[in-house]
PDB file of N, CA and C in Angstrom:
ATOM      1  N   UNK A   1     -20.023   8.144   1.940  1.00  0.00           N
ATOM      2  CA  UNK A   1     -19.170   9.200   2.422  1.00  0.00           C
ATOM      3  C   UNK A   1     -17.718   8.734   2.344  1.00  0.00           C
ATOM      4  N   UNK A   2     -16.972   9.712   2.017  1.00  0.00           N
ATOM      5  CA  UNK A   2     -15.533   8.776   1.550  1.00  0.00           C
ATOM      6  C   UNK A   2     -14.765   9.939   3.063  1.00  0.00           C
ATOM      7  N   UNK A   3     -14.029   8.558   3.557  1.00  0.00           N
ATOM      8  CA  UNK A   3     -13.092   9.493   4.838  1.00  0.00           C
ATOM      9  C   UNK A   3     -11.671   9.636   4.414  1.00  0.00           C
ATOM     10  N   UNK A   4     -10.898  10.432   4.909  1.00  0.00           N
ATOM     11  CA  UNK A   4      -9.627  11.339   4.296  1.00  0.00           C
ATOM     12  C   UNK A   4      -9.107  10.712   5.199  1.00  0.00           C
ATOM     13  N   UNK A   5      -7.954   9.381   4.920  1.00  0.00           N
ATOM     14  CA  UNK A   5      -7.380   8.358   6.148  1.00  0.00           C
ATOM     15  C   UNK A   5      -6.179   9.418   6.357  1.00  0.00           C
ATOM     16  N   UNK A   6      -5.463  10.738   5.644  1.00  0.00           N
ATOM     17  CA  UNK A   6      -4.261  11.981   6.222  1.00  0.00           C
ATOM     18  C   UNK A   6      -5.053  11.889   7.496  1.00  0.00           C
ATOM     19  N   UNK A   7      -5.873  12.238   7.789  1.00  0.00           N
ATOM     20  CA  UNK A   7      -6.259  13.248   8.854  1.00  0.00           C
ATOM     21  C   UNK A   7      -5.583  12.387  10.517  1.00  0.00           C
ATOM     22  N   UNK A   8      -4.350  12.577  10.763  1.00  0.00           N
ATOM     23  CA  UNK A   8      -3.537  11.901  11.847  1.00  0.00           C
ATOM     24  C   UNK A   8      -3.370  13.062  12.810  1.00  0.00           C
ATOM     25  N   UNK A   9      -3.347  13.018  13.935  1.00  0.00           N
ATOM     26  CA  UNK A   9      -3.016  14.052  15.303  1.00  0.00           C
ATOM     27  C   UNK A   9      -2.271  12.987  16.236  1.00  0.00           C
ATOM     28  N   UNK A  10      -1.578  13.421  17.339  1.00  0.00           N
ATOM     29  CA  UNK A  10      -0.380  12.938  18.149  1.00  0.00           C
ATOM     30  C   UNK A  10      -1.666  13.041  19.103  1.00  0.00           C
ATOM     31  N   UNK A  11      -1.826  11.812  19.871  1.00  0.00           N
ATOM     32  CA  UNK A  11      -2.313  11.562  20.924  1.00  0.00           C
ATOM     33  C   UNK A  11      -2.090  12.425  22.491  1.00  0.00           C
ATOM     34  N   UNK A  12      -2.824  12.817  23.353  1.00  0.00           N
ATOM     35  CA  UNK A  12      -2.654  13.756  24.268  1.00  0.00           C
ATOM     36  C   UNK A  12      -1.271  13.480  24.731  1.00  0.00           C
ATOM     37  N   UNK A  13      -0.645  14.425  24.963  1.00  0.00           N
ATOM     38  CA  UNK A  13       1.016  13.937  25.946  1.00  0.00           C
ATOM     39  C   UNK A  13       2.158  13.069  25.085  1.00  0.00           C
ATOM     40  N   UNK A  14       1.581  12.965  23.877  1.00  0.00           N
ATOM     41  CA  UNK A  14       3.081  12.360  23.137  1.00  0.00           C
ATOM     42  C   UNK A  14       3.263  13.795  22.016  1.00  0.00           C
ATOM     43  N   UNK A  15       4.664  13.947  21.407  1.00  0.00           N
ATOM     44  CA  UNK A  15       4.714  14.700  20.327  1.00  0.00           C
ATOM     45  C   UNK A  15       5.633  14.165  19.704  1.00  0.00           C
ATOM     46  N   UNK A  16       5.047  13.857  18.349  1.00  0.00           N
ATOM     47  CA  UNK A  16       5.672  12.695  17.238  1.00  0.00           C
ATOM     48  C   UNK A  16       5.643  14.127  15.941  1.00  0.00           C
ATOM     49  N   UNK A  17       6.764  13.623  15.283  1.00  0.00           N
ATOM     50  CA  UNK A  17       6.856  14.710  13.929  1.00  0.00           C
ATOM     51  C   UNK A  17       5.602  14.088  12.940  1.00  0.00           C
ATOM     52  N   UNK A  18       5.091  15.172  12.108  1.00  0.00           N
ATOM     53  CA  UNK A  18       4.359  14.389  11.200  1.00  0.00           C
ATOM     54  C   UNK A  18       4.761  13.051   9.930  1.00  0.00           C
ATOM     55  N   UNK A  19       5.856  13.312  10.344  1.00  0.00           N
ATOM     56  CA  UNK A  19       6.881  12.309   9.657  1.00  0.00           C
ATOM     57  C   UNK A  19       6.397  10.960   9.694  1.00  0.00           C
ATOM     58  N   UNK A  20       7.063  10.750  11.144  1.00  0.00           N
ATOM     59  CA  UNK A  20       6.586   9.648  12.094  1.00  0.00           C
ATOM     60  C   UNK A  20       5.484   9.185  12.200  1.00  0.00           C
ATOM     61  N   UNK A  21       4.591  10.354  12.235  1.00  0.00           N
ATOM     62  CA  UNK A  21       3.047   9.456  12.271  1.00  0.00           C
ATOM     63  C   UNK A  21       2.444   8.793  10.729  1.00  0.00           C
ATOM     64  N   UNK A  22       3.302  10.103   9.625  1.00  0.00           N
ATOM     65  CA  UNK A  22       2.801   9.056   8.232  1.00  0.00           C
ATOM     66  C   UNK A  22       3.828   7.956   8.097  1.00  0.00           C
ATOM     67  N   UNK A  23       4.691   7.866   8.483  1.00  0.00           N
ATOM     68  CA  UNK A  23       5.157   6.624   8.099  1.00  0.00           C
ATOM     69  C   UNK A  23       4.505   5.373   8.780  1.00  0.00           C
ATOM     70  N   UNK A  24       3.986   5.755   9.963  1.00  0.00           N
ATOM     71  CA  UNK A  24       3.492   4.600  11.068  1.00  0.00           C
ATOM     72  C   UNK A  24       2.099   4.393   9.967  1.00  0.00           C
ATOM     73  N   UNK A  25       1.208   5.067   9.240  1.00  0.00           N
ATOM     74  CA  UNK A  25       0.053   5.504   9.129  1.00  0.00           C
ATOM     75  C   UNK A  25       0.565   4.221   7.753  1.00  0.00           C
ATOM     76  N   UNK A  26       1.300   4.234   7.271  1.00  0.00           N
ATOM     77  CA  UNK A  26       1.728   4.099   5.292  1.00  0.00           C
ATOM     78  C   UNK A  26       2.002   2.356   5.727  1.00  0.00           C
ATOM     79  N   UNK A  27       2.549   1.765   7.156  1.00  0.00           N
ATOM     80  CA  UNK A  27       3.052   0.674   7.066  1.00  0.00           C
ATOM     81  C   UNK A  27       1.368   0.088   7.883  1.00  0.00           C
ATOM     82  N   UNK A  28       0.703   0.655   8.711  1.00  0.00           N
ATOM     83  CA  UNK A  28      -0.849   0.140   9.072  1.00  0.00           C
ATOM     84  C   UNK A  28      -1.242   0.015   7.660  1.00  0.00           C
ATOM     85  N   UNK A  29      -0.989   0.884   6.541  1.00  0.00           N
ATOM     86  CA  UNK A  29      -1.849   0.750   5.373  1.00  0.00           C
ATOM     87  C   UNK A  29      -1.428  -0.678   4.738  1.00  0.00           C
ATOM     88  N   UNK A  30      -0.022  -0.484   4.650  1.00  0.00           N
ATOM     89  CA  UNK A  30       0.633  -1.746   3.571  1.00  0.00           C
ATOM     90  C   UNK A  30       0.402  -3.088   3.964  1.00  0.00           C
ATOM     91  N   UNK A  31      -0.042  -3.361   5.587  1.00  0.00           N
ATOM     92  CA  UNK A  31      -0.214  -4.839   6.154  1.00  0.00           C
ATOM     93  C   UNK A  31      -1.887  -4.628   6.031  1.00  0.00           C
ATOM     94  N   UNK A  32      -3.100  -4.129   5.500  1.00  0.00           N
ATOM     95  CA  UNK A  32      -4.091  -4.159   5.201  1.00  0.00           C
ATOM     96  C   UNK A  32      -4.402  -5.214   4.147  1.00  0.00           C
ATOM     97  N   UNK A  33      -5.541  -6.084   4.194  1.00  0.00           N
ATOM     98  CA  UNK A  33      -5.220  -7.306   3.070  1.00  0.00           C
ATOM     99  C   UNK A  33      -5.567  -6.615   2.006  1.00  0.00           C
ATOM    100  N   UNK A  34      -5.275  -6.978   0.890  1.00  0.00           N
ATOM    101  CA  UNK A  34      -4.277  -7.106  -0.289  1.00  0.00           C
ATOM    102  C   UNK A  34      -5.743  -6.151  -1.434  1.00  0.00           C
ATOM    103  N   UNK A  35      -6.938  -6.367  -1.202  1.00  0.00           N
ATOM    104  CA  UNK A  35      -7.934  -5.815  -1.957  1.00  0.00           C
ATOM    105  C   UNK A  35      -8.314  -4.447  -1.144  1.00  0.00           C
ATOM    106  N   UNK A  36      -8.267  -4.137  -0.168  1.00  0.00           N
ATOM    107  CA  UNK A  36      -8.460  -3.073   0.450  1.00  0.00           C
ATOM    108  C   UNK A  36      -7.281  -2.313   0.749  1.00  0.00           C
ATOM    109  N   UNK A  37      -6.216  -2.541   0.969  1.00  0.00           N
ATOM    110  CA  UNK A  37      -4.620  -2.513   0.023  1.00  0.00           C
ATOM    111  C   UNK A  37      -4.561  -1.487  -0.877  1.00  0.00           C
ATOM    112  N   UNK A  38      -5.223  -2.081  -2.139  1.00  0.00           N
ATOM    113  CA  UNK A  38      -4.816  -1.928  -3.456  1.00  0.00           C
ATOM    114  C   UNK A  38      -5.863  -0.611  -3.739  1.00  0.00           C
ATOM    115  N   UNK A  39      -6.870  -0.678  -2.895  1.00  0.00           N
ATOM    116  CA  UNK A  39      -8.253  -0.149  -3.201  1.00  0.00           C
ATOM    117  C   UNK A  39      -7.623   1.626  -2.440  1.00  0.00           C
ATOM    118  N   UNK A  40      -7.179   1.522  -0.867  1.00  0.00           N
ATOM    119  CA  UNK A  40      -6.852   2.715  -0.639  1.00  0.00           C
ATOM    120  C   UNK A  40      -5.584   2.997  -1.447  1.00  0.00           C
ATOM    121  N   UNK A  41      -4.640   2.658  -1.668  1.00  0.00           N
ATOM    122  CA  UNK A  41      -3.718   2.779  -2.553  1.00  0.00           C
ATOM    123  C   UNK A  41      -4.073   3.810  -3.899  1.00  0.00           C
ATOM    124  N   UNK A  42      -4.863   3.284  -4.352  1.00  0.00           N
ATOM    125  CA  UNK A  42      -5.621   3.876  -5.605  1.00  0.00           C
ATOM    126  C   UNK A  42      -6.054   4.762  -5.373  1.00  0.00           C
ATOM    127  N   UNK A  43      -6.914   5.110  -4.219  1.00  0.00           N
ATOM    128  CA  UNK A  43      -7.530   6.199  -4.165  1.00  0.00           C
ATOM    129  C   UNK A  43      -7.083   7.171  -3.115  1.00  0.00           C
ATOM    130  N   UNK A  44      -6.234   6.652  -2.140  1.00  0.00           N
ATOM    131  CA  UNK A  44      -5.736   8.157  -1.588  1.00  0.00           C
ATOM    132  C   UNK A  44      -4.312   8.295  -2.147  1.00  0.00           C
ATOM    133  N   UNK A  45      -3.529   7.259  -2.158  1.00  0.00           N
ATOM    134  CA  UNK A  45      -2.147   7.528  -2.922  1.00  0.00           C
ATOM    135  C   UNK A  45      -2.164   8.207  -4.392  1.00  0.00           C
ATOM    136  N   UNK A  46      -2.681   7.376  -5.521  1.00  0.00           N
ATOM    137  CA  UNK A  46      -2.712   7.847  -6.624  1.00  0.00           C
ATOM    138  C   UNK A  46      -3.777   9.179  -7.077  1.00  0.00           C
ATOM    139  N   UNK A  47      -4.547   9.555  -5.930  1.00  0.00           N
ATOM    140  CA  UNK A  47      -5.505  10.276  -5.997  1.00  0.00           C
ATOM    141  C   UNK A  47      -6.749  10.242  -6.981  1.00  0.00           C
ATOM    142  N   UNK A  48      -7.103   8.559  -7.932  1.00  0.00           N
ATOM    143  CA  UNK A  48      -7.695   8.347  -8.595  1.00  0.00           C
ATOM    144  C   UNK A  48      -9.246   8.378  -7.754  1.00  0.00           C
ATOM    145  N   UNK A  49     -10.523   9.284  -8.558  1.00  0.00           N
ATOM    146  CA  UNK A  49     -11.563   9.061  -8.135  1.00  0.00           C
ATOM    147  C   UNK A  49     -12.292   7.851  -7.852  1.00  0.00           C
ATOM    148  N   UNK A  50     -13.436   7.635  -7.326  1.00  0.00           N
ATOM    149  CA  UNK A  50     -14.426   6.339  -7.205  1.00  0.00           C
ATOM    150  C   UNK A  50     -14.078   5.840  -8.092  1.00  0.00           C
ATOM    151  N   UNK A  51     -14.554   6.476  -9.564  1.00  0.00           N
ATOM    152  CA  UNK A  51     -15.059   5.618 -10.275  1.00  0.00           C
ATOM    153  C   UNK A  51     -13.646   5.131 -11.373  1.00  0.00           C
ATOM    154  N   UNK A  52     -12.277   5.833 -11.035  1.00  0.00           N
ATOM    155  CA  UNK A  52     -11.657   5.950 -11.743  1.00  0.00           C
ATOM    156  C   UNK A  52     -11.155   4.578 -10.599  1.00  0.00           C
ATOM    157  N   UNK A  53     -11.269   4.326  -9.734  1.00  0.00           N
ATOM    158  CA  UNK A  53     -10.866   3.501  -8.364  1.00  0.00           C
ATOM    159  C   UNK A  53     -11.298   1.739  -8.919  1.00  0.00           C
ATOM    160  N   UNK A  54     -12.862   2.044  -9.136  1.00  0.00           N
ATOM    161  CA  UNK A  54     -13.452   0.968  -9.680  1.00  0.00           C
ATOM    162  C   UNK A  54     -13.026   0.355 -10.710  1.00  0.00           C
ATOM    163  N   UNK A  55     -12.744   0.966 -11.861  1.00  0.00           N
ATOM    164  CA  UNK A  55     -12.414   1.311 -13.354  1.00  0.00           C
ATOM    165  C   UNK A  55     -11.057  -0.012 -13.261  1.00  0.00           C
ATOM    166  N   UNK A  56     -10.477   0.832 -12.153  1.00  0.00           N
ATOM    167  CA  UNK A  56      -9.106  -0.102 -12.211  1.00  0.00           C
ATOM    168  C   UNK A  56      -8.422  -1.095 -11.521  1.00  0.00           C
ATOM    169  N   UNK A  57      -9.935  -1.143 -10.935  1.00  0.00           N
ATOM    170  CA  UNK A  57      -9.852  -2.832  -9.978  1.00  0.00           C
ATOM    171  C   UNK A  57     -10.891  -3.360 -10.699  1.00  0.00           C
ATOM    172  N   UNK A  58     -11.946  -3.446 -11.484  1.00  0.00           N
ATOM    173  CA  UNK A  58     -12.686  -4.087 -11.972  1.00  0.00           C
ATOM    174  C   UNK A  58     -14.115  -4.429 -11.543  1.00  0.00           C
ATOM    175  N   UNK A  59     -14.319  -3.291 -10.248  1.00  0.00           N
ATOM    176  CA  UNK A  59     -15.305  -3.250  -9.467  1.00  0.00           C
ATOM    177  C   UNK A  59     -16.242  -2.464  -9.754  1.00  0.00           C
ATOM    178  N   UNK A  60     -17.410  -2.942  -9.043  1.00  0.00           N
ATOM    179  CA  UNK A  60     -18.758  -1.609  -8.901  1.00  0.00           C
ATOM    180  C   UNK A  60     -17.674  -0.378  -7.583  1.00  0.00           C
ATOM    181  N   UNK A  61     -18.485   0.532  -8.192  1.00  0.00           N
ATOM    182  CA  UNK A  61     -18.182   1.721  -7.202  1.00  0.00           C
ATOM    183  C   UNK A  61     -18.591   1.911  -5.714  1.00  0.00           C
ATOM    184  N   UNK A  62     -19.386   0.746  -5.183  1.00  0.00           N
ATOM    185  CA  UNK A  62     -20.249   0.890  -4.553  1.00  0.00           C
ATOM    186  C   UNK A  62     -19.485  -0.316  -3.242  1.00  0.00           C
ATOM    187  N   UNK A  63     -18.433  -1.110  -4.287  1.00  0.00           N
ATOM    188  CA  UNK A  63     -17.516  -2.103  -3.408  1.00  0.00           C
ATOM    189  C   UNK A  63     -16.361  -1.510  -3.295  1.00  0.00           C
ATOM    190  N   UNK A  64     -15.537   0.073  -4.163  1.00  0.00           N
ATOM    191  CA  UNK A  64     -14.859   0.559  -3.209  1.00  0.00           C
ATOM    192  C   UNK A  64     -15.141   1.410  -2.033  1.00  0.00           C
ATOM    193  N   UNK A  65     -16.348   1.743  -2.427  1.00  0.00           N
ATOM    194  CA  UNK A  65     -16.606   2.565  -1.042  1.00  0.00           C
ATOM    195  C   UNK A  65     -16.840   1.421   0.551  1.00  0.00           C
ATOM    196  N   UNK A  66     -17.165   0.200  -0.061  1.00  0.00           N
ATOM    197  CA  UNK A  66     -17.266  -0.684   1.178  1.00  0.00           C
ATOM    198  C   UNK A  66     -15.825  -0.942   1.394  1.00  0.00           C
ATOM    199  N   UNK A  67     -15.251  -0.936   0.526  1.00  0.00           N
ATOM    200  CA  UNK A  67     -13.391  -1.081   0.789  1.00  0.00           C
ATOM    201  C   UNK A  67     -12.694  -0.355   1.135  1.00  0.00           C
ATOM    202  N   UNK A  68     -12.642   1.195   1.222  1.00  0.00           N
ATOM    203  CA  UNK A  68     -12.693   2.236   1.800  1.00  0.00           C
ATOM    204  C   UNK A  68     -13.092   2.428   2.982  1.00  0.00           C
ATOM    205  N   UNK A  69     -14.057   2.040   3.680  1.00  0.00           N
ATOM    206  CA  UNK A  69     -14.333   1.767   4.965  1.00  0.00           C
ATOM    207  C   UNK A  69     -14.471   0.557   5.723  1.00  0.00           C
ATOM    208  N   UNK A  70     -14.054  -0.005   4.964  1.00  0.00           N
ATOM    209  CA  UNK A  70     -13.499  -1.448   5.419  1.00  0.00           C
ATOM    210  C   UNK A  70     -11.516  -1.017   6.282  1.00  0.00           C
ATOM    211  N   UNK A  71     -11.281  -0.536   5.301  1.00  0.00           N
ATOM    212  CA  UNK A  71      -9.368   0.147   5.512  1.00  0.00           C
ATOM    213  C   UNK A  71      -9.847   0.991   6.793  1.00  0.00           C
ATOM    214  N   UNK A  72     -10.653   1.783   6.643  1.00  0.00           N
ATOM    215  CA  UNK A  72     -10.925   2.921   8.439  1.00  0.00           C
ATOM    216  C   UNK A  72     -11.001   1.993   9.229  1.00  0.00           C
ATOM    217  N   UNK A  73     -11.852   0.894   9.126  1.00  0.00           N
ATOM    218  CA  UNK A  73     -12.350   0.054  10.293  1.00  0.00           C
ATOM    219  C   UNK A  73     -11.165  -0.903  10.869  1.00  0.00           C
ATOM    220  N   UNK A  74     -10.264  -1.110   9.835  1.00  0.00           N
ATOM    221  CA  UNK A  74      -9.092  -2.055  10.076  1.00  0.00           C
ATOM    222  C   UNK A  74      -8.160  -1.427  10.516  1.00  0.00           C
ATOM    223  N   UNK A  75      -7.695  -0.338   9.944  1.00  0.00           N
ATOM    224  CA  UNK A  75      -6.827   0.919  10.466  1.00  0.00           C
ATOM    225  C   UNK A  75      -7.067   1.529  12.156  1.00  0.00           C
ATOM    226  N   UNK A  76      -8.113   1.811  12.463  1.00  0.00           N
ATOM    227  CA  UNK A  76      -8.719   2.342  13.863  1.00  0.00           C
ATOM    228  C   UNK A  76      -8.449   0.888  14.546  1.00  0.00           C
ATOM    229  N   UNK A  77      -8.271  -0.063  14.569  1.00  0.00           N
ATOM    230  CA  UNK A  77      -8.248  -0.915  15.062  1.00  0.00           C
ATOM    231  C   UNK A  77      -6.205  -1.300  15.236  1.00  0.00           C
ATOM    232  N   UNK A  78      -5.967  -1.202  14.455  1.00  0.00           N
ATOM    233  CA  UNK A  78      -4.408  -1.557  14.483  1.00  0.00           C
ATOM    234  C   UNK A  78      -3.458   0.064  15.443  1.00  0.00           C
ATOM    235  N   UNK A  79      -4.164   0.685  14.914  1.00  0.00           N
ATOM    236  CA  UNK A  79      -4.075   2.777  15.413  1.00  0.00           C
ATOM    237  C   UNK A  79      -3.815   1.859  17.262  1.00  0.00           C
ATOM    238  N   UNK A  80      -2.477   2.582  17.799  1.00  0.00           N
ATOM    239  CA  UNK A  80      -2.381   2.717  18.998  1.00  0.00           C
ATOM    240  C   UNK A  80      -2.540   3.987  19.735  1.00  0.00           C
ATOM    241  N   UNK A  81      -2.086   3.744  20.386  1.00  0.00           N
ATOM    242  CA  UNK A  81      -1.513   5.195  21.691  1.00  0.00           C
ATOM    243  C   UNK A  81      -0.728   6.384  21.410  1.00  0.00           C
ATOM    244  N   UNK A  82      -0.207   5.746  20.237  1.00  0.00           N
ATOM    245  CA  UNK A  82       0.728   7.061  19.559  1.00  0.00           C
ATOM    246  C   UNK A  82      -0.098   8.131  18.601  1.00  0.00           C
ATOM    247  N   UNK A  83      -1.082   7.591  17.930  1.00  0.00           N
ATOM    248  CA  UNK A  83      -2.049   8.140  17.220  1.00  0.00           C
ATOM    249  C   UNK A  83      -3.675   7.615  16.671  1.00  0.00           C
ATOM    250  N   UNK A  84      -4.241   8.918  16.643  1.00  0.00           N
ATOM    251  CA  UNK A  84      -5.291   8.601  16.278  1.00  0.00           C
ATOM    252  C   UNK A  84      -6.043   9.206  15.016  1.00  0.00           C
ATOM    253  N   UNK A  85      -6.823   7.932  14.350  1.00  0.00           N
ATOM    254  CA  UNK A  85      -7.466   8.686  13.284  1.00  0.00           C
ATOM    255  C   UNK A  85      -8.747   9.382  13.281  1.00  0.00           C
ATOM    256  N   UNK A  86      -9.058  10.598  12.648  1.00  0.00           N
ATOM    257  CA  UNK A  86     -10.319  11.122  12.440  1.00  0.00           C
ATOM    258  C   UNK A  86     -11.242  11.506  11.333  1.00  0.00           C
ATOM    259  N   UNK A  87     -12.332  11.260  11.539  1.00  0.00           N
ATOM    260  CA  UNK A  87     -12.865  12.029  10.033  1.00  0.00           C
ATOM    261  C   UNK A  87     -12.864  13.441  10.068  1.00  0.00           C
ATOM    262  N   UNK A  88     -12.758  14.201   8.446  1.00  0.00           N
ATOM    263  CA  UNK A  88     -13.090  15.238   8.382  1.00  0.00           C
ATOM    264  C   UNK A  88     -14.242  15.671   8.604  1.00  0.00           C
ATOM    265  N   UNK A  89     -14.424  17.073   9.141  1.00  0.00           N
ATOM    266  CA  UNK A  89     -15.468  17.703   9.473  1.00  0.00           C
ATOM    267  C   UNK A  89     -16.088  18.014   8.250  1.00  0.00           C
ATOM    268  N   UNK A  90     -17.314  17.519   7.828  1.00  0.00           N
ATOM    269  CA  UNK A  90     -17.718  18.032   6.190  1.00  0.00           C
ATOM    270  C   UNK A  90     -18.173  19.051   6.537  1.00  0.00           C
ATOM    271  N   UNK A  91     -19.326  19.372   7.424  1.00  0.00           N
ATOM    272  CA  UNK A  91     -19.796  20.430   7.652  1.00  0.00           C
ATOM    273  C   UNK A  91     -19.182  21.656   8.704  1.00  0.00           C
ATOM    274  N   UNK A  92     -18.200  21.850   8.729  1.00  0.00           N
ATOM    275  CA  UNK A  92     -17.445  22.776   9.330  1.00  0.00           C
ATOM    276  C   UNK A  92     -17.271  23.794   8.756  1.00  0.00           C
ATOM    277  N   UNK A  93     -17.573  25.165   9.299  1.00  0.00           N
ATOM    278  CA  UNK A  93     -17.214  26.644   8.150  1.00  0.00           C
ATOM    279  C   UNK A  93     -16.122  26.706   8.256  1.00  0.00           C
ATOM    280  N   UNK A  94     -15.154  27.366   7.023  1.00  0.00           N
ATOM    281  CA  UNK A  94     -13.095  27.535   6.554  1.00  0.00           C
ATOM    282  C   UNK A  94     -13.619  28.576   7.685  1.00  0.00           C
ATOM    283  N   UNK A  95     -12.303  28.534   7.959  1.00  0.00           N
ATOM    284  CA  UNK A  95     -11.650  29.575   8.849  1.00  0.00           C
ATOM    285  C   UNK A  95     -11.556  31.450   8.487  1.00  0.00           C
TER     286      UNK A  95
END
């Protein structure tokens, strides 16, 4: 399952511009070590698929998706009081 690391909301009782929270969101990303780094980089920045992800790190597809949620797990962990991350709802009906 691949998680959508945008998905940022302002914690109860603070109100931060969305500005603020991606920039806070872009510098948690950039101090991420250097293969899981490069790995979300690729794939939510450049918007390159799995396999186009793999392709260009030299990996199975199967070690960016562990690198991919390796970045949530490191990210939720560095994530303070100012914000929090969530997954998308896959199964949610559009509005």
């Amino acid at each position: 399952m691949v998680v959508n690391l945008c998905f940022a909301r302002p914690s109860t009782g603070r109100h931060r511009s969305a500005h603020d929270l991606a920039a806070k969101l872009f510098a948690c990303v950039d101090a991420l070590d250097a293969e899981v780094h490069d790995t979300v980089h690729l794939h939510y920045y450049q918007e390159l698929t799995l396999q186009e992800t793999a392709d260009a790190l030299g990996v199975a597809t199967s070690t960016v998706k562990y690198r991919l949620r390796q970045a949530l797990a490191q990210l939720q962990k560095k994530a303070n009081e100012d914000f929090v991350l969530t997954k998308p709802r896959f199964n949610a009906k559009p509005a």
